[in-house]
PDB file of N, CA and C in Angstrom:
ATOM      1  N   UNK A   1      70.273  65.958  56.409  1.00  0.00           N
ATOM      2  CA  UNK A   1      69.526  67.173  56.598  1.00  0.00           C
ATOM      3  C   UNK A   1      68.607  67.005  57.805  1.00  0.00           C
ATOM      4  N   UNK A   2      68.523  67.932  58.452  1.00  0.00           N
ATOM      5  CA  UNK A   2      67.460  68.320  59.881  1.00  0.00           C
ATOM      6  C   UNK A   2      66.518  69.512  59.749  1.00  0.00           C
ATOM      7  N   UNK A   3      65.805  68.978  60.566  1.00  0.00           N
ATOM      8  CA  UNK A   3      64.659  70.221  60.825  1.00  0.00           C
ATOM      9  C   UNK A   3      64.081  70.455  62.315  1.00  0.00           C
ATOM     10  N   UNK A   4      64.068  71.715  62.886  1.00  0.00           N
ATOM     11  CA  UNK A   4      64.055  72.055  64.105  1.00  0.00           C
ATOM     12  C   UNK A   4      62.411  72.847  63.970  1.00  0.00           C
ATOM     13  N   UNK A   5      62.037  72.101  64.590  1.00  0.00           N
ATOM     14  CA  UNK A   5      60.388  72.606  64.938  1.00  0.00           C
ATOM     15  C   UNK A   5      59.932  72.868  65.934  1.00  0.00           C
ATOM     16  N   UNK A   6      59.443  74.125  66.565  1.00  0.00           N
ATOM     17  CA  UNK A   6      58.790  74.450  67.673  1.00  0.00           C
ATOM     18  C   UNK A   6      57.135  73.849  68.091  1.00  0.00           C
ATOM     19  N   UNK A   7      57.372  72.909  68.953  1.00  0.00           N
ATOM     20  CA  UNK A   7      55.973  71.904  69.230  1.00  0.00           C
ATOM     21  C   UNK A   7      55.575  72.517  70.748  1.00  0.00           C
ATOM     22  N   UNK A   8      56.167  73.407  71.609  1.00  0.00           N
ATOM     23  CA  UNK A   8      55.533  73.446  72.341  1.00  0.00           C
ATOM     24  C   UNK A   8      55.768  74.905  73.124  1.00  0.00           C
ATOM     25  N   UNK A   9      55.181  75.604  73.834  1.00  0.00           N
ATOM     26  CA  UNK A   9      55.557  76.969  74.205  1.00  0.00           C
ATOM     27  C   UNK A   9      55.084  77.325  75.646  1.00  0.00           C
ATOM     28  N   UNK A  10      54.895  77.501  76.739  1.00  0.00           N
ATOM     29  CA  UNK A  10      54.631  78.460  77.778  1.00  0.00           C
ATOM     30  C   UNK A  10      55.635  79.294  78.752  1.00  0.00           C
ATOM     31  N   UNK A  11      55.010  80.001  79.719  1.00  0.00           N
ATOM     32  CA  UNK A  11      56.119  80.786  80.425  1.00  0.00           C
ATOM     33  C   UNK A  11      57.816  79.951  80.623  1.00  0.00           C
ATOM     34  N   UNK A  12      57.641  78.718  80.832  1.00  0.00           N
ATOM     35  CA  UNK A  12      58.476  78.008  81.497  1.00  0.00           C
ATOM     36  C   UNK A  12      59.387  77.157  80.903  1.00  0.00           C
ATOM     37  N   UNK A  13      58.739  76.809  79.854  1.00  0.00           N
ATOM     38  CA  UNK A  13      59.046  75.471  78.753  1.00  0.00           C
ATOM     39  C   UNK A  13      58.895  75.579  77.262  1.00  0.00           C
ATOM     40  N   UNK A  14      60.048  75.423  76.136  1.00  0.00           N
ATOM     41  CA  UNK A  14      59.892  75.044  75.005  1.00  0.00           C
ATOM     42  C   UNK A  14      59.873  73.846  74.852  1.00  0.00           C
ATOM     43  N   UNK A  15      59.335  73.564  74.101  1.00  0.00           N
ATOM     44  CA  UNK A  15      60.089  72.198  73.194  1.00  0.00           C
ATOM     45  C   UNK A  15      60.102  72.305  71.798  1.00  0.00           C
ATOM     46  N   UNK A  16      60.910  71.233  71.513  1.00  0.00           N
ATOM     47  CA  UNK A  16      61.471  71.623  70.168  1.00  0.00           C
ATOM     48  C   UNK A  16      61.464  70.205  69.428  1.00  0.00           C
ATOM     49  N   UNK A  17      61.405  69.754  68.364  1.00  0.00           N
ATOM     50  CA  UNK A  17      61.128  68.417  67.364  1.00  0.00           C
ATOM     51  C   UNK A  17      62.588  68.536  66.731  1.00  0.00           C
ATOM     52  N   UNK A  18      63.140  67.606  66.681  1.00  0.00           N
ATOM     53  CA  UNK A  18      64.339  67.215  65.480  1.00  0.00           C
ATOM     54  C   UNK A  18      63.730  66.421  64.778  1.00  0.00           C
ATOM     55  N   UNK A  19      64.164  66.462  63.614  1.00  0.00           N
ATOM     56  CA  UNK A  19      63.713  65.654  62.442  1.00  0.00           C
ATOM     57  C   UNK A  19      64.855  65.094  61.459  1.00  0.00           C
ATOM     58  N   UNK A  20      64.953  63.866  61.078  1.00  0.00           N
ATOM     59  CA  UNK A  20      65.611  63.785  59.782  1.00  0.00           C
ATOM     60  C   UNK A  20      67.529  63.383  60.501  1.00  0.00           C
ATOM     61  N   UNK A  21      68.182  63.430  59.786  1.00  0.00           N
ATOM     62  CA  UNK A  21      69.699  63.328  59.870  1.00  0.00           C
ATOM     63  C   UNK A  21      70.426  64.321  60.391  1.00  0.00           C
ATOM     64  N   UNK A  22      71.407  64.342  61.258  1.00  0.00           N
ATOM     65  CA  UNK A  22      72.645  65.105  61.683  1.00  0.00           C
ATOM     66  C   UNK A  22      73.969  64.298  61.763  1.00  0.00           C
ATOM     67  N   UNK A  23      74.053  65.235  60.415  1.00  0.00           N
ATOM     68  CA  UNK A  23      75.733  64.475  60.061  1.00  0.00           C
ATOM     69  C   UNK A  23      76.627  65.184  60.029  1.00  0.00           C
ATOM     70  N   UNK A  24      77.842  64.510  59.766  1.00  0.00           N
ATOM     71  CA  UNK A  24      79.208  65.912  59.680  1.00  0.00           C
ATOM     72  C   UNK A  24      78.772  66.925  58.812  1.00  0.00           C
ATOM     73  N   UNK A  25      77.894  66.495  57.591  1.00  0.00           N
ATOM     74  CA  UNK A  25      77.978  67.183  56.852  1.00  0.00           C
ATOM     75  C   UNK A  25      77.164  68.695  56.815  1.00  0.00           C
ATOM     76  N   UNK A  26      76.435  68.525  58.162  1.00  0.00           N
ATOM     77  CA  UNK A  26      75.518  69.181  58.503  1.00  0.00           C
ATOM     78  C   UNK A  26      75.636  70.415  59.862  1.00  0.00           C
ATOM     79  N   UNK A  27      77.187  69.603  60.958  1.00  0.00           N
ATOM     80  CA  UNK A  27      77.513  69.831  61.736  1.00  0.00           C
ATOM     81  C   UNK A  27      77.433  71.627  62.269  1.00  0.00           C
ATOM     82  N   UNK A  28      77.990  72.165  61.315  1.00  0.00           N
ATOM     83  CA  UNK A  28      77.864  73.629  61.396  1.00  0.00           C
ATOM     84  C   UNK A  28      76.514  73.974  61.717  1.00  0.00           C
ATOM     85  N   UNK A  29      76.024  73.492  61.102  1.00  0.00           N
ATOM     86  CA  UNK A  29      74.688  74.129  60.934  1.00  0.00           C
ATOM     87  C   UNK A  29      74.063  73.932  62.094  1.00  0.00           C
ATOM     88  N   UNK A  30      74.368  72.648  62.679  1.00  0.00           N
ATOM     89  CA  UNK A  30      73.573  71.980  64.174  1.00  0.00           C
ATOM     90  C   UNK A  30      74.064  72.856  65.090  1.00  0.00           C
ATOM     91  N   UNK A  31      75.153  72.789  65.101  1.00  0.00           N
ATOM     92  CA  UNK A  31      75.904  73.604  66.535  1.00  0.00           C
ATOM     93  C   UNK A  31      75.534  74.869  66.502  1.00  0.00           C
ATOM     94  N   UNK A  32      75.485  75.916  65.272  1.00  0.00           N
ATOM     95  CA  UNK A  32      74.650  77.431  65.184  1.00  0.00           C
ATOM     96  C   UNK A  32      72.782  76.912  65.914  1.00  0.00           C
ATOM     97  N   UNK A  33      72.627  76.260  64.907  1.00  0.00           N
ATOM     98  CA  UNK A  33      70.901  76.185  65.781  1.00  0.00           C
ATOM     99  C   UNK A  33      70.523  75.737  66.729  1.00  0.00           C
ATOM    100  N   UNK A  34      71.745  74.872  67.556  1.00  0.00           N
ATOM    101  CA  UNK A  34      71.639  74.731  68.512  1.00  0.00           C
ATOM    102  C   UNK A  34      71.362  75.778  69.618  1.00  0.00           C
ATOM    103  N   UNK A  35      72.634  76.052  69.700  1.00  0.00           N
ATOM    104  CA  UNK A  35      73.209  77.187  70.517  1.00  0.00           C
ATOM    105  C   UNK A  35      71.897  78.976  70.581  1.00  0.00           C
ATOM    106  N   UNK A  36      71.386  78.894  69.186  1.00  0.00           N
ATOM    107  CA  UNK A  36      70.549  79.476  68.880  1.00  0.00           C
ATOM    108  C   UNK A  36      69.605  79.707  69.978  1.00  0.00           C
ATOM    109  N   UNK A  37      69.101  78.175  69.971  1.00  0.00           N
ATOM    110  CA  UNK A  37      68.053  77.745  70.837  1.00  0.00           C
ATOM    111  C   UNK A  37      67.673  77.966  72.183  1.00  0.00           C
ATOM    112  N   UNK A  38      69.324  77.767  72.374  1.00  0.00           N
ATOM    113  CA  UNK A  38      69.515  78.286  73.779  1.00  0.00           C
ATOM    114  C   UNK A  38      69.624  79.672  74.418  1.00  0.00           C
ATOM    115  N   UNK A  39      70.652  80.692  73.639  1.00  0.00           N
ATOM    116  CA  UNK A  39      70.538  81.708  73.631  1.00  0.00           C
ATOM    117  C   UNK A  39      69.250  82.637  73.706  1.00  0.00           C
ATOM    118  N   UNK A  40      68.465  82.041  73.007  1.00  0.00           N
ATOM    119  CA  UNK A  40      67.156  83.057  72.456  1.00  0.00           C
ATOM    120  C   UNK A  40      66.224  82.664  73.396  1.00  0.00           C
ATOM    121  N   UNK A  41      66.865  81.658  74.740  1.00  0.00           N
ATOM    122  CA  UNK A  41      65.168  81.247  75.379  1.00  0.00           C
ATOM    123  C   UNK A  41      65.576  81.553  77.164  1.00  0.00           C
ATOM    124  N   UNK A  42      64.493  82.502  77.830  1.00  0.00           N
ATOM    125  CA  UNK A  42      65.326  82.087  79.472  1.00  0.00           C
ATOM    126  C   UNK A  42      64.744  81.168  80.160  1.00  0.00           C
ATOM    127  N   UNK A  43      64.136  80.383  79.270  1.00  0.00           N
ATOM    128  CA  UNK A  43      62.910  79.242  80.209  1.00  0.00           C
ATOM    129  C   UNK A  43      64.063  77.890  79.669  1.00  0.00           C
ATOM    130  N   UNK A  44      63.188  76.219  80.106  1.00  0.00           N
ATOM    131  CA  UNK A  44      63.887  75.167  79.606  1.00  0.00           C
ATOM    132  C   UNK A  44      63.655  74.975  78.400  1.00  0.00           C
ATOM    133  N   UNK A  45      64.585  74.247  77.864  1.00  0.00           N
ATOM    134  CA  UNK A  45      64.386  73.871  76.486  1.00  0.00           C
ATOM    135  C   UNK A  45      64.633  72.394  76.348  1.00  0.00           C
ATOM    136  N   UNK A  46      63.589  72.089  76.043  1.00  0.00           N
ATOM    137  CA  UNK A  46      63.504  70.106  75.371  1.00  0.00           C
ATOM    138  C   UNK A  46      63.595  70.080  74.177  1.00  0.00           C
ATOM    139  N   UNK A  47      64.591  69.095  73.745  1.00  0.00           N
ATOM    140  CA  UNK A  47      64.858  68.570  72.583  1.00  0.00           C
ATOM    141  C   UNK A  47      64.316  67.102  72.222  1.00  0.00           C
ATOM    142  N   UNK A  48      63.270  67.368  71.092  1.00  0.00           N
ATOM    143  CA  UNK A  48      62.400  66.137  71.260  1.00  0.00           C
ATOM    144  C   UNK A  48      63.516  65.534  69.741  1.00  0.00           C
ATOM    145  N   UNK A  49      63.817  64.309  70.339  1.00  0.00           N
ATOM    146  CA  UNK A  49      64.477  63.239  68.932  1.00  0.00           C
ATOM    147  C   UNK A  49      63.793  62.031  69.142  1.00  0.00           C
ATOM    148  N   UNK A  50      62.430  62.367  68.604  1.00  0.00           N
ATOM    149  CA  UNK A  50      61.520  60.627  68.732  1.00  0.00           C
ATOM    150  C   UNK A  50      61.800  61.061  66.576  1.00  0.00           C
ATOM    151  N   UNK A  51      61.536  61.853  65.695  1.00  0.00           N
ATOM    152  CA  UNK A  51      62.124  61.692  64.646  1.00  0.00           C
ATOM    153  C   UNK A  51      63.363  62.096  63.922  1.00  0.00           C
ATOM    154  N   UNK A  52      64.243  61.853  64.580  1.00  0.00           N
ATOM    155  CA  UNK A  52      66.129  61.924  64.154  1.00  0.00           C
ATOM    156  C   UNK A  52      66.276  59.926  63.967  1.00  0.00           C
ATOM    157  N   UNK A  53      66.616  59.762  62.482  1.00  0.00           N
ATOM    158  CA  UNK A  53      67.283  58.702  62.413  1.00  0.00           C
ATOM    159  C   UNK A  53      68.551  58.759  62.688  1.00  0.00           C
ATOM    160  N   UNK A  54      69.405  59.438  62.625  1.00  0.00           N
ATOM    161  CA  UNK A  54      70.997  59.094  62.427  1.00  0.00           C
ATOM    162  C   UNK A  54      71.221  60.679  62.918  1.00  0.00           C
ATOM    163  N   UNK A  55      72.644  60.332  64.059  1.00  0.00           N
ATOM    164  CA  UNK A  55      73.066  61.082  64.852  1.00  0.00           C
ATOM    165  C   UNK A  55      74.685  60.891  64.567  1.00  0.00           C
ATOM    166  N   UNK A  56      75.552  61.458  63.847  1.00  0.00           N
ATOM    167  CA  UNK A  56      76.952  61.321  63.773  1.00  0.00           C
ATOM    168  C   UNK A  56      77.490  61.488  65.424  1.00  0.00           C
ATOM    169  N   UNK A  57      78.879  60.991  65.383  1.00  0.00           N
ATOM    170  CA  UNK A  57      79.121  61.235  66.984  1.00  0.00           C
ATOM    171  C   UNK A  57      79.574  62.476  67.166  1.00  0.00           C
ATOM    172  N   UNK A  58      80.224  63.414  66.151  1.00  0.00           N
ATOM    173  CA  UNK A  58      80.282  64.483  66.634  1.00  0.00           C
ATOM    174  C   UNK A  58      79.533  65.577  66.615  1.00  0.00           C
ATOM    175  N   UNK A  59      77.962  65.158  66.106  1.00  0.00           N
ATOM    176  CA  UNK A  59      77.131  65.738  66.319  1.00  0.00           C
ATOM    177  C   UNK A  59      76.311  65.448  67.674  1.00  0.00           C
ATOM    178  N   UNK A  60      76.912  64.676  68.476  1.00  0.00           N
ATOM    179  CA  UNK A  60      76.524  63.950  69.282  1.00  0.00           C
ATOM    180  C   UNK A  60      77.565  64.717  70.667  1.00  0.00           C
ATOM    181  N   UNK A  61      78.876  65.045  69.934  1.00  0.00           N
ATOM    182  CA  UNK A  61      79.333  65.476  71.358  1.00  0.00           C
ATOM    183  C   UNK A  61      79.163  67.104  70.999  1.00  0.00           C
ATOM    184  N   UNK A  62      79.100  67.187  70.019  1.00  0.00           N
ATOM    185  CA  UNK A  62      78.233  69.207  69.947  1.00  0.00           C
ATOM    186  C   UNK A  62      77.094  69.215  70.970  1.00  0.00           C
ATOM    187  N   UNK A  63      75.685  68.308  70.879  1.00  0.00           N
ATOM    188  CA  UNK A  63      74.978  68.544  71.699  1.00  0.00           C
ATOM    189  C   UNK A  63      75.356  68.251  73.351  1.00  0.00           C
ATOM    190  N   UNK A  64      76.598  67.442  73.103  1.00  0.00           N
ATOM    191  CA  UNK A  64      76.550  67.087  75.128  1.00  0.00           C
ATOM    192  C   UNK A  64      77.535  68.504  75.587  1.00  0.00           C
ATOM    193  N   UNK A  65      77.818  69.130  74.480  1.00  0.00           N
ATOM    194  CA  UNK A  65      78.532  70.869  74.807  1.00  0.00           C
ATOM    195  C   UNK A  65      77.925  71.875  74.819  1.00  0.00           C
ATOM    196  N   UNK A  66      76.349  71.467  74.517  1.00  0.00           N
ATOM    197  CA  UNK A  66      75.573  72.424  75.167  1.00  0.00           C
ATOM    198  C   UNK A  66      74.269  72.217  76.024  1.00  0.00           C
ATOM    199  N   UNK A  67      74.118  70.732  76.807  1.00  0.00           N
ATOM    200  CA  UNK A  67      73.473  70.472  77.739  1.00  0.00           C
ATOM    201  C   UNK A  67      73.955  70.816  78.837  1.00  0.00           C
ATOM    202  N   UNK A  68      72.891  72.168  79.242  1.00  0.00           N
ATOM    203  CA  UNK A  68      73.034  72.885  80.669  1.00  0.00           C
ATOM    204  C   UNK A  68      72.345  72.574  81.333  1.00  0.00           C
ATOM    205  N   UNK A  69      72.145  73.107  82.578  1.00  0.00           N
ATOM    206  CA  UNK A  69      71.079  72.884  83.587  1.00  0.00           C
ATOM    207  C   UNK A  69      69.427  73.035  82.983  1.00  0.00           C
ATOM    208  N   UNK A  70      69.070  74.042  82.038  1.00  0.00           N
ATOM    209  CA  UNK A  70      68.005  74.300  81.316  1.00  0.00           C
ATOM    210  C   UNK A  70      67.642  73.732  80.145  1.00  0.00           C
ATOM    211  N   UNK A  71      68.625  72.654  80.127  1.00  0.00           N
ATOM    212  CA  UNK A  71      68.414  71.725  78.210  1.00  0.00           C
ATOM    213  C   UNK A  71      68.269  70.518  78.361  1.00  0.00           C
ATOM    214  N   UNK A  72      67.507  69.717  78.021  1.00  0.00           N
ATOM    215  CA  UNK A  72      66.862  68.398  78.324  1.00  0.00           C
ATOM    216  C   UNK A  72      66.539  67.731  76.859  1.00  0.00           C
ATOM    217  N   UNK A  73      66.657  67.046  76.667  1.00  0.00           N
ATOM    218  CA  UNK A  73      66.508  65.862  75.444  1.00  0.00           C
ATOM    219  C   UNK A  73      65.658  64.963  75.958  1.00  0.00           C
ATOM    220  N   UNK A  74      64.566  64.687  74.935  1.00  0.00           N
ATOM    221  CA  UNK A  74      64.043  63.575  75.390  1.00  0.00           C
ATOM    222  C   UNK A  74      63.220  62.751  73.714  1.00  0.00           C
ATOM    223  N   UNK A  75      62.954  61.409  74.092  1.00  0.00           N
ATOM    224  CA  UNK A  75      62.654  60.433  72.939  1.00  0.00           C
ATOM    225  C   UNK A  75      64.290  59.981  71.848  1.00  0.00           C
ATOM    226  N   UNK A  76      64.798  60.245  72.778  1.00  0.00           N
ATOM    227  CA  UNK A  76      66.317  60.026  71.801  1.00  0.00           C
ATOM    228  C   UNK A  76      66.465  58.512  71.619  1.00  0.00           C
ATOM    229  N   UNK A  77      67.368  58.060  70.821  1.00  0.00           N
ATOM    230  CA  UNK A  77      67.687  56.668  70.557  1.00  0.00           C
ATOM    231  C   UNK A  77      68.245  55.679  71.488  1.00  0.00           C
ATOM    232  N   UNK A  78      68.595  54.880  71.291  1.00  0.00           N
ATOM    233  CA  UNK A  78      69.330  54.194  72.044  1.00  0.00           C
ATOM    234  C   UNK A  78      71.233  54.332  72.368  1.00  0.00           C
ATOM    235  N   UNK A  79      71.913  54.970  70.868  1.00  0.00           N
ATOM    236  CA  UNK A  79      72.502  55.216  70.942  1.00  0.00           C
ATOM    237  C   UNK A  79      72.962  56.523  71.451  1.00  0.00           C
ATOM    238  N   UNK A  80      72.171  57.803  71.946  1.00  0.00           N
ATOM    239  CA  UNK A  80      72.434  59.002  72.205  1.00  0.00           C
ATOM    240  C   UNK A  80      72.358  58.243  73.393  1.00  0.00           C
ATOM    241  N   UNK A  81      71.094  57.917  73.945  1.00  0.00           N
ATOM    242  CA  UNK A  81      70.852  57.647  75.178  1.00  0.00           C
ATOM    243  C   UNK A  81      72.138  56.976  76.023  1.00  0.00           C
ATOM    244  N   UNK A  82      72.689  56.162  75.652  1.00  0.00           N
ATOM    245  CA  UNK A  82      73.677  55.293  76.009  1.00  0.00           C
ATOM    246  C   UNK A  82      75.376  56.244  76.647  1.00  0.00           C
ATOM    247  N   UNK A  83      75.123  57.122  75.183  1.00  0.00           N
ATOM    248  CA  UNK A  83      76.362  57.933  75.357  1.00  0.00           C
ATOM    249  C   UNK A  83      76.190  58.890  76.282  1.00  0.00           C
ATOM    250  N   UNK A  84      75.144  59.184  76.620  1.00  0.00           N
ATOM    251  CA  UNK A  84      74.957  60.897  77.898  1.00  0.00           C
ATOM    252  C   UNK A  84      74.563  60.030  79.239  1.00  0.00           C
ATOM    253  N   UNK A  85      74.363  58.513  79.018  1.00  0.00           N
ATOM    254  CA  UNK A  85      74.395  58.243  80.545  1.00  0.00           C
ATOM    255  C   UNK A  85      75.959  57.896  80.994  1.00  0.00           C
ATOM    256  N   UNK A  86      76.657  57.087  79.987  1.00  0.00           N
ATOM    257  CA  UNK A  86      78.068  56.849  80.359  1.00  0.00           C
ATOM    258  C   UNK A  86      78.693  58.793  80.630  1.00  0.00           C
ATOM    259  N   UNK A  87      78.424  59.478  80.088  1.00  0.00           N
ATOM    260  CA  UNK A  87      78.747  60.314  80.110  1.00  0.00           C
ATOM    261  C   UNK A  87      78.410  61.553  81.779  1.00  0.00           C
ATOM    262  N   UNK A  88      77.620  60.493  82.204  1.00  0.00           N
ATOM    263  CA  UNK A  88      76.890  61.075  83.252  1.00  0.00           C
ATOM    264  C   UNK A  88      76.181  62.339  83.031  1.00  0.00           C
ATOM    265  N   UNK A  89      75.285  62.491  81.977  1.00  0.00           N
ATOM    266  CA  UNK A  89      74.277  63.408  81.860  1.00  0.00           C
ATOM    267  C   UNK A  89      73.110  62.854  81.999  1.00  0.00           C
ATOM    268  N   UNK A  90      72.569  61.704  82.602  1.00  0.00           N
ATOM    269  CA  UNK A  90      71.528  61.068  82.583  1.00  0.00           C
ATOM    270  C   UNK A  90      70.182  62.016  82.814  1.00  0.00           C
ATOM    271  N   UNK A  91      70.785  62.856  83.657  1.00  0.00           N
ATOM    272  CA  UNK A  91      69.703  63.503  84.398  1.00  0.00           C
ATOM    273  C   UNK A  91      69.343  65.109  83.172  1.00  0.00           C
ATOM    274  N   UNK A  92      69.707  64.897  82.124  1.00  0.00           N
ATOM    275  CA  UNK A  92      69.268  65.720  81.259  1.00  0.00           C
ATOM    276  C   UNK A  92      68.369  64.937  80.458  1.00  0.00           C
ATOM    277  N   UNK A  93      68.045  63.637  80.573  1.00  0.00           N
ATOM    278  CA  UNK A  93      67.230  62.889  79.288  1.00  0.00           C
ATOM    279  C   UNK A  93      66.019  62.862  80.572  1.00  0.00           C
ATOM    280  N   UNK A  94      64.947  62.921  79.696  1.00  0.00           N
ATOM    281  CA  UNK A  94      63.728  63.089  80.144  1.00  0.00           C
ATOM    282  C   UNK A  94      62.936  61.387  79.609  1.00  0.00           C
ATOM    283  N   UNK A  95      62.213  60.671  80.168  1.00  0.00           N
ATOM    284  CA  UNK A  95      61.080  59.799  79.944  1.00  0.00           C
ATOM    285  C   UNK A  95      61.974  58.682  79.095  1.00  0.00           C
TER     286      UNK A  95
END
């Protein structure tokens, strides 16, 4: 189970908190609130995962299918991290 929390707001910039697990079992649900996220915002959007323990991988390649020019992740693990630089998205992870 996950939880998507709005931590930060101005003209330019959201950010957003993950919390908790994203698993297959959950998958649907990630990829709708994802996409959500994006849709509903014309500014950037950061995805903060300093609290996500466990990231399934295909919850893992849902999110690298919707990192655009305006979507940025940052505090992620070692293992997300690893996969979006081989992946050459480096330049979407923040700090």
């Amino acid at each position: 189970m996950f939880r998507i929390t709005k931590t930060y707001e101005n003209a330019s910039t959201q950010i957003f908190r993950i919390e908790g697990q994203v698993s297959d079992d959950n998958l649907e649900e990630w990829i709708r609130e994802i996409e959500v996220l994006k849709s509903s915002s014309s500014s950037a959007v950061i995805l903060d995962f300093a609290q996500v323990w466990f990231m399934s991988t295909k919850a893992v390649q849902a999110l690298m299918g919707v990192l655009s020019e305006d979507c940025f992740v940052m505090n992620c693990g070692m293992e997300l991290r690893n996969v979006l630089h081989v992946s050459g998205m480096s330049d979407r992870m923040l700090g």
